[in-house]
PDB file of N, CA and C in Angstrom:
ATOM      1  N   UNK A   1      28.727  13.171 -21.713  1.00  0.00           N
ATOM      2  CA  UNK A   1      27.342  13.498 -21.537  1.00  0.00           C
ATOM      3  C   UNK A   1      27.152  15.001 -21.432  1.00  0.00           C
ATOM      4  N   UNK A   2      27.791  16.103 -20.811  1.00  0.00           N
ATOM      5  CA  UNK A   2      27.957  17.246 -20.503  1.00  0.00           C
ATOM      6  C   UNK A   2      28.113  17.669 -22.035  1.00  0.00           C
ATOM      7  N   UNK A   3      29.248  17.453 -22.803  1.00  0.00           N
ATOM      8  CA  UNK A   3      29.463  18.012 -23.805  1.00  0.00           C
ATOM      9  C   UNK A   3      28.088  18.371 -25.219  1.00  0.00           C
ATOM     10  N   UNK A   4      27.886  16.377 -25.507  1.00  0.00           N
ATOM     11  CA  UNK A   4      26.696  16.541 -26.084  1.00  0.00           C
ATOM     12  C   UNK A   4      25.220  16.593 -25.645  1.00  0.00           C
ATOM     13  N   UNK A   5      25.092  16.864 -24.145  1.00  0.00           N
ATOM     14  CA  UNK A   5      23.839  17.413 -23.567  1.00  0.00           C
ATOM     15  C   UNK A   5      22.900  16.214 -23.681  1.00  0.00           C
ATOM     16  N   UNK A   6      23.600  14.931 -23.684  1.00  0.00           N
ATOM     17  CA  UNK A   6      22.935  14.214 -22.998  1.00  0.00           C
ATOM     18  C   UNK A   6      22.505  13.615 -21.614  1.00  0.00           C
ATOM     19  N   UNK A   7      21.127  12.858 -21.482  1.00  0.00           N
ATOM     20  CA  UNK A   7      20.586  12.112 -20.828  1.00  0.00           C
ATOM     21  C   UNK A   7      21.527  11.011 -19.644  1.00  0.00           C
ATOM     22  N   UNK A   8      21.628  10.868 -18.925  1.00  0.00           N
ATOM     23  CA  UNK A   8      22.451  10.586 -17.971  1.00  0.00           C
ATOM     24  C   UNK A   8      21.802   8.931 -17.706  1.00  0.00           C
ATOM     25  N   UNK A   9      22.497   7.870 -18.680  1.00  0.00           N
ATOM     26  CA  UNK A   9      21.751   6.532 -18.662  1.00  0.00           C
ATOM     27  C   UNK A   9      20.830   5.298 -17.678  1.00  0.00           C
ATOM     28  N   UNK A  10      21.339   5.921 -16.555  1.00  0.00           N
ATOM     29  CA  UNK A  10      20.815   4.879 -15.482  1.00  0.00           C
ATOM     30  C   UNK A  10      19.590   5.688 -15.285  1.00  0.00           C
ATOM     31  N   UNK A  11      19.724   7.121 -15.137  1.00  0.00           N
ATOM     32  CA  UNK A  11      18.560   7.652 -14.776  1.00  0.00           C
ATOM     33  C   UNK A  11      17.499   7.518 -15.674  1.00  0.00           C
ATOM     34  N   UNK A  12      17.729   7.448 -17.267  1.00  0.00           N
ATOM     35  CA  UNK A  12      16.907   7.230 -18.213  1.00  0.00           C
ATOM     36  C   UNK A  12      16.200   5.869 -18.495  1.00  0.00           C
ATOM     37  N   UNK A  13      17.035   5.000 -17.863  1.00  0.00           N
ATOM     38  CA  UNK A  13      16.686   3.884 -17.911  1.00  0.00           C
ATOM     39  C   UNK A  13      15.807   3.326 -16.787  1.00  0.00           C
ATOM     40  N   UNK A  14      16.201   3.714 -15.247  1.00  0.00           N
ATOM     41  CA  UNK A  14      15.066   3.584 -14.303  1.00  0.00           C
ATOM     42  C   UNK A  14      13.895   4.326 -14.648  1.00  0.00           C
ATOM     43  N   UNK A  15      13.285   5.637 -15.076  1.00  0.00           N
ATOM     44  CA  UNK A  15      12.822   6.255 -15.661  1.00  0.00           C
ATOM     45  C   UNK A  15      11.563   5.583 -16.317  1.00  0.00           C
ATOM     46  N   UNK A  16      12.588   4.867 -17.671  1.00  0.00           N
ATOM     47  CA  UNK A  16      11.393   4.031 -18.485  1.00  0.00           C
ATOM     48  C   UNK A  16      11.377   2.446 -17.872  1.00  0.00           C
ATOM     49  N   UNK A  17      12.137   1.913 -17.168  1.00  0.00           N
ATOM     50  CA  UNK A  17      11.975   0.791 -16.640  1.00  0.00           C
ATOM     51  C   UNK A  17      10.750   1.298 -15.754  1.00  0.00           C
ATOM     52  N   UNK A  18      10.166   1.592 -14.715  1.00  0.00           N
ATOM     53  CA  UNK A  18       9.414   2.220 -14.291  1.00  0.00           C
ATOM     54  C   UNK A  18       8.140   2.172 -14.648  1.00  0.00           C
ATOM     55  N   UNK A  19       7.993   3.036 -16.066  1.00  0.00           N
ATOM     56  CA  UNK A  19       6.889   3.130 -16.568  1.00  0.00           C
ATOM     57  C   UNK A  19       6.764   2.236 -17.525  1.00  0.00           C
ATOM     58  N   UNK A  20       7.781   0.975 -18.209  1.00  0.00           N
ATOM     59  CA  UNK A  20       7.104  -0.252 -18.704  1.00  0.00           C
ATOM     60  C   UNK A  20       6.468  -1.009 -17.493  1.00  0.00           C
ATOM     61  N   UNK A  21       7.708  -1.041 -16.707  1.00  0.00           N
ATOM     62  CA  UNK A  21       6.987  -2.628 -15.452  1.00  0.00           C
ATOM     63  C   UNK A  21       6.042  -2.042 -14.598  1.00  0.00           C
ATOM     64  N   UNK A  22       5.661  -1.003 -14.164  1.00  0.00           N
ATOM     65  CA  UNK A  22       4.804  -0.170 -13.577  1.00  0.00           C
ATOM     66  C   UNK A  22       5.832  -0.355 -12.337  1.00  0.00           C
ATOM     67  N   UNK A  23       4.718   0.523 -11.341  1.00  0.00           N
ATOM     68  CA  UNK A  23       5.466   0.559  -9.769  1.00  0.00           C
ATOM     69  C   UNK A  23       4.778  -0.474  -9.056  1.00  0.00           C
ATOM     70  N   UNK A  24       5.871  -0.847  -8.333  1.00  0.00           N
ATOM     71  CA  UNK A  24       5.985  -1.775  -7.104  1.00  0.00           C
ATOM     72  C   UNK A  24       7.112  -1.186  -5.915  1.00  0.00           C
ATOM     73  N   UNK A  25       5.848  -1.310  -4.357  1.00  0.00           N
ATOM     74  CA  UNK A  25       7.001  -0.806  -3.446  1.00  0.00           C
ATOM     75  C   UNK A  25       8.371  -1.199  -3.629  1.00  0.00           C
ATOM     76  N   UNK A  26       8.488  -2.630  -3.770  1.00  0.00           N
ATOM     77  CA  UNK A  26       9.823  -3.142  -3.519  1.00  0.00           C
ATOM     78  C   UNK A  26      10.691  -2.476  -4.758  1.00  0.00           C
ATOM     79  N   UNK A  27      10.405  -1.907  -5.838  1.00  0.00           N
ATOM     80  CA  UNK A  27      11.160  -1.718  -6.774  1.00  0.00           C
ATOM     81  C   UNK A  27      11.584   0.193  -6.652  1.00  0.00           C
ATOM     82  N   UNK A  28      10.627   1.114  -5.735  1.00  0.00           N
ATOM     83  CA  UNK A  28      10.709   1.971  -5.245  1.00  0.00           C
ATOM     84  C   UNK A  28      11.310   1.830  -4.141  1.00  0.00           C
ATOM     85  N   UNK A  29      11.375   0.836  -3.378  1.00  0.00           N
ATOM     86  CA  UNK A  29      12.263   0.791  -2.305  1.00  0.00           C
ATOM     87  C   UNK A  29      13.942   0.542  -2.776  1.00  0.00           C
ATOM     88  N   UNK A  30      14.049  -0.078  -3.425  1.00  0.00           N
ATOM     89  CA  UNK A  30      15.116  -0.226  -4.100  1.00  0.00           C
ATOM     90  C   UNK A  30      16.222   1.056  -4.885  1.00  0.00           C
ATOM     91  N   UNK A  31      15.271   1.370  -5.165  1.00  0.00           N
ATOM     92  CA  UNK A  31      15.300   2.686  -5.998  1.00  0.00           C
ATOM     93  C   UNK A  31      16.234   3.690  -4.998  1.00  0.00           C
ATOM     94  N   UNK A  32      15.192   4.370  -3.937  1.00  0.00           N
ATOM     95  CA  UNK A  32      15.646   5.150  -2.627  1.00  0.00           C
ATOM     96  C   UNK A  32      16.737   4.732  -2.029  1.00  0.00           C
ATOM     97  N   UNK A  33      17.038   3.242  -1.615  1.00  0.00           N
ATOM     98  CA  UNK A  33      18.350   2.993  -0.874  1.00  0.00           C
ATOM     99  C   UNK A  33      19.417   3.006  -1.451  1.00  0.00           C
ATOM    100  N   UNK A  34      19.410   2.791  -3.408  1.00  0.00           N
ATOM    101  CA  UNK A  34      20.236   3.056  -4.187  1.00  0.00           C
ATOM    102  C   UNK A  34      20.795   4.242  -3.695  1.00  0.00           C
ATOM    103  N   UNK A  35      19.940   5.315  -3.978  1.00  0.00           N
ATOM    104  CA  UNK A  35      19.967   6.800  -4.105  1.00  0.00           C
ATOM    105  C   UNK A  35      20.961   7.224  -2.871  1.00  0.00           C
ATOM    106  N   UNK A  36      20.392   6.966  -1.651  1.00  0.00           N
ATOM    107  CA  UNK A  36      20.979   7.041  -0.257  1.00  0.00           C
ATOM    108  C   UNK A  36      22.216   6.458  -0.042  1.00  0.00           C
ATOM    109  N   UNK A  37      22.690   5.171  -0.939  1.00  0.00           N
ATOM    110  CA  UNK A  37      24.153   4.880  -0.659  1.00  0.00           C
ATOM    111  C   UNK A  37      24.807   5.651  -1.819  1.00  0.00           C
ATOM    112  N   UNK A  38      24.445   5.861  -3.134  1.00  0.00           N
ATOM    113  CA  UNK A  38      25.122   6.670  -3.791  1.00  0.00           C
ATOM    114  C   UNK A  38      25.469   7.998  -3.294  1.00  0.00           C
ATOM    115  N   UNK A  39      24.184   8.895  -2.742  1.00  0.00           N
ATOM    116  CA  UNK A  39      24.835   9.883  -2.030  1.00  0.00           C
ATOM    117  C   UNK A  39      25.872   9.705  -0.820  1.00  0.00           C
ATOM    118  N   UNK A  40      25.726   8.649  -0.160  1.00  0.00           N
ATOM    119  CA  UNK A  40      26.246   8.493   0.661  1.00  0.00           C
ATOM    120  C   UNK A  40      28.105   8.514   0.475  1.00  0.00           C
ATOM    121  N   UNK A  41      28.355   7.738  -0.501  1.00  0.00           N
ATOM    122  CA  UNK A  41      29.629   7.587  -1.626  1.00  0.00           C
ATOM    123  C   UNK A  41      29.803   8.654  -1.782  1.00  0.00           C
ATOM    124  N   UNK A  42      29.280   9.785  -2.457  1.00  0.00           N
ATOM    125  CA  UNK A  42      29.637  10.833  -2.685  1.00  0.00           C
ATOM    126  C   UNK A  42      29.555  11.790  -2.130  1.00  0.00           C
ATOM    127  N   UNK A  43      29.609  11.595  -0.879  1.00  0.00           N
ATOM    128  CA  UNK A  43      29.750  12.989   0.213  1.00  0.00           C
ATOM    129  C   UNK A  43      30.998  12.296   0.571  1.00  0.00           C
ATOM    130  N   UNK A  44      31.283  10.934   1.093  1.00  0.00           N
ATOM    131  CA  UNK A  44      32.274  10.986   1.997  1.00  0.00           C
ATOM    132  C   UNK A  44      33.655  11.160   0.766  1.00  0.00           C
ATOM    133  N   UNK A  45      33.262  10.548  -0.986  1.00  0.00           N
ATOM    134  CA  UNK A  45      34.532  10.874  -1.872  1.00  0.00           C
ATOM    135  C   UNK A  45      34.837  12.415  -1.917  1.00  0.00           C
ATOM    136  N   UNK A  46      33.854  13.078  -1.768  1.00  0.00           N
ATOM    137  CA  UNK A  46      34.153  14.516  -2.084  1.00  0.00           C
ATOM    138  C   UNK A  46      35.585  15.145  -2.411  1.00  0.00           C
ATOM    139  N   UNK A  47      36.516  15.043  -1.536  1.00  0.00           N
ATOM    140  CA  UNK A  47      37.949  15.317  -1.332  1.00  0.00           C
ATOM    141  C   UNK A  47      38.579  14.814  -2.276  1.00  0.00           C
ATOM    142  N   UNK A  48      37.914  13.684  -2.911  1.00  0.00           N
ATOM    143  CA  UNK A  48      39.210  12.835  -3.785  1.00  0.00           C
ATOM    144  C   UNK A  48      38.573  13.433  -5.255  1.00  0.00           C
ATOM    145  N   UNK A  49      37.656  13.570  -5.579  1.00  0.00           N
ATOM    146  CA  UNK A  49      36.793  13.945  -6.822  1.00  0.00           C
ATOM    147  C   UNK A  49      37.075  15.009  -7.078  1.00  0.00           C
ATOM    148  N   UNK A  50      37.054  15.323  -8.743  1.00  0.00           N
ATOM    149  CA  UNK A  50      37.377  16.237  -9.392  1.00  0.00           C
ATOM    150  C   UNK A  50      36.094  16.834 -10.178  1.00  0.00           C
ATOM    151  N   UNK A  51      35.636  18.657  -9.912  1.00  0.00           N
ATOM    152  CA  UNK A  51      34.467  18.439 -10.661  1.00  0.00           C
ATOM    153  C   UNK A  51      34.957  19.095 -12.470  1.00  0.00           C
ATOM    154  N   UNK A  52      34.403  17.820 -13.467  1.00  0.00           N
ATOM    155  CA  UNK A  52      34.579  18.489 -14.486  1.00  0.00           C
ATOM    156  C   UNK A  52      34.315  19.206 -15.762  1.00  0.00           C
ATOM    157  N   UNK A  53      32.980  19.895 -14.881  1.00  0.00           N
ATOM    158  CA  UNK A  53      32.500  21.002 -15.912  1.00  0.00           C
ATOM    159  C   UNK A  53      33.241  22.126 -15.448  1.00  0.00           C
TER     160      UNK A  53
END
């Protein structure tokens, strides 16, 4: 994705999922706690992860 400067798929896809099904709290709620355990994953992997740009 880095190389050919693409779009990063999940994000593109919640994105337009979004704006076909419209918004609903529960699907914005969903959304956020995603977000919050993914960051969450990736603070505590930090140490083991390699960054590779």
């Amino acid at each position: 994705m880095v190389v050919f400067d693409l779009e990063h798929p999940p994000a593109a896809g919640t994105a337009l999922g979004m704006t076909l099904v419209g918004y609903t709290s529960s699907s914005a709620f969903a959304i956020i706690i995603s977000v919050i355990v993914l960051a969450f994953i990736s603070y505590v992997a930090k140490p083991f992860l390699r960054d590779l740009v």
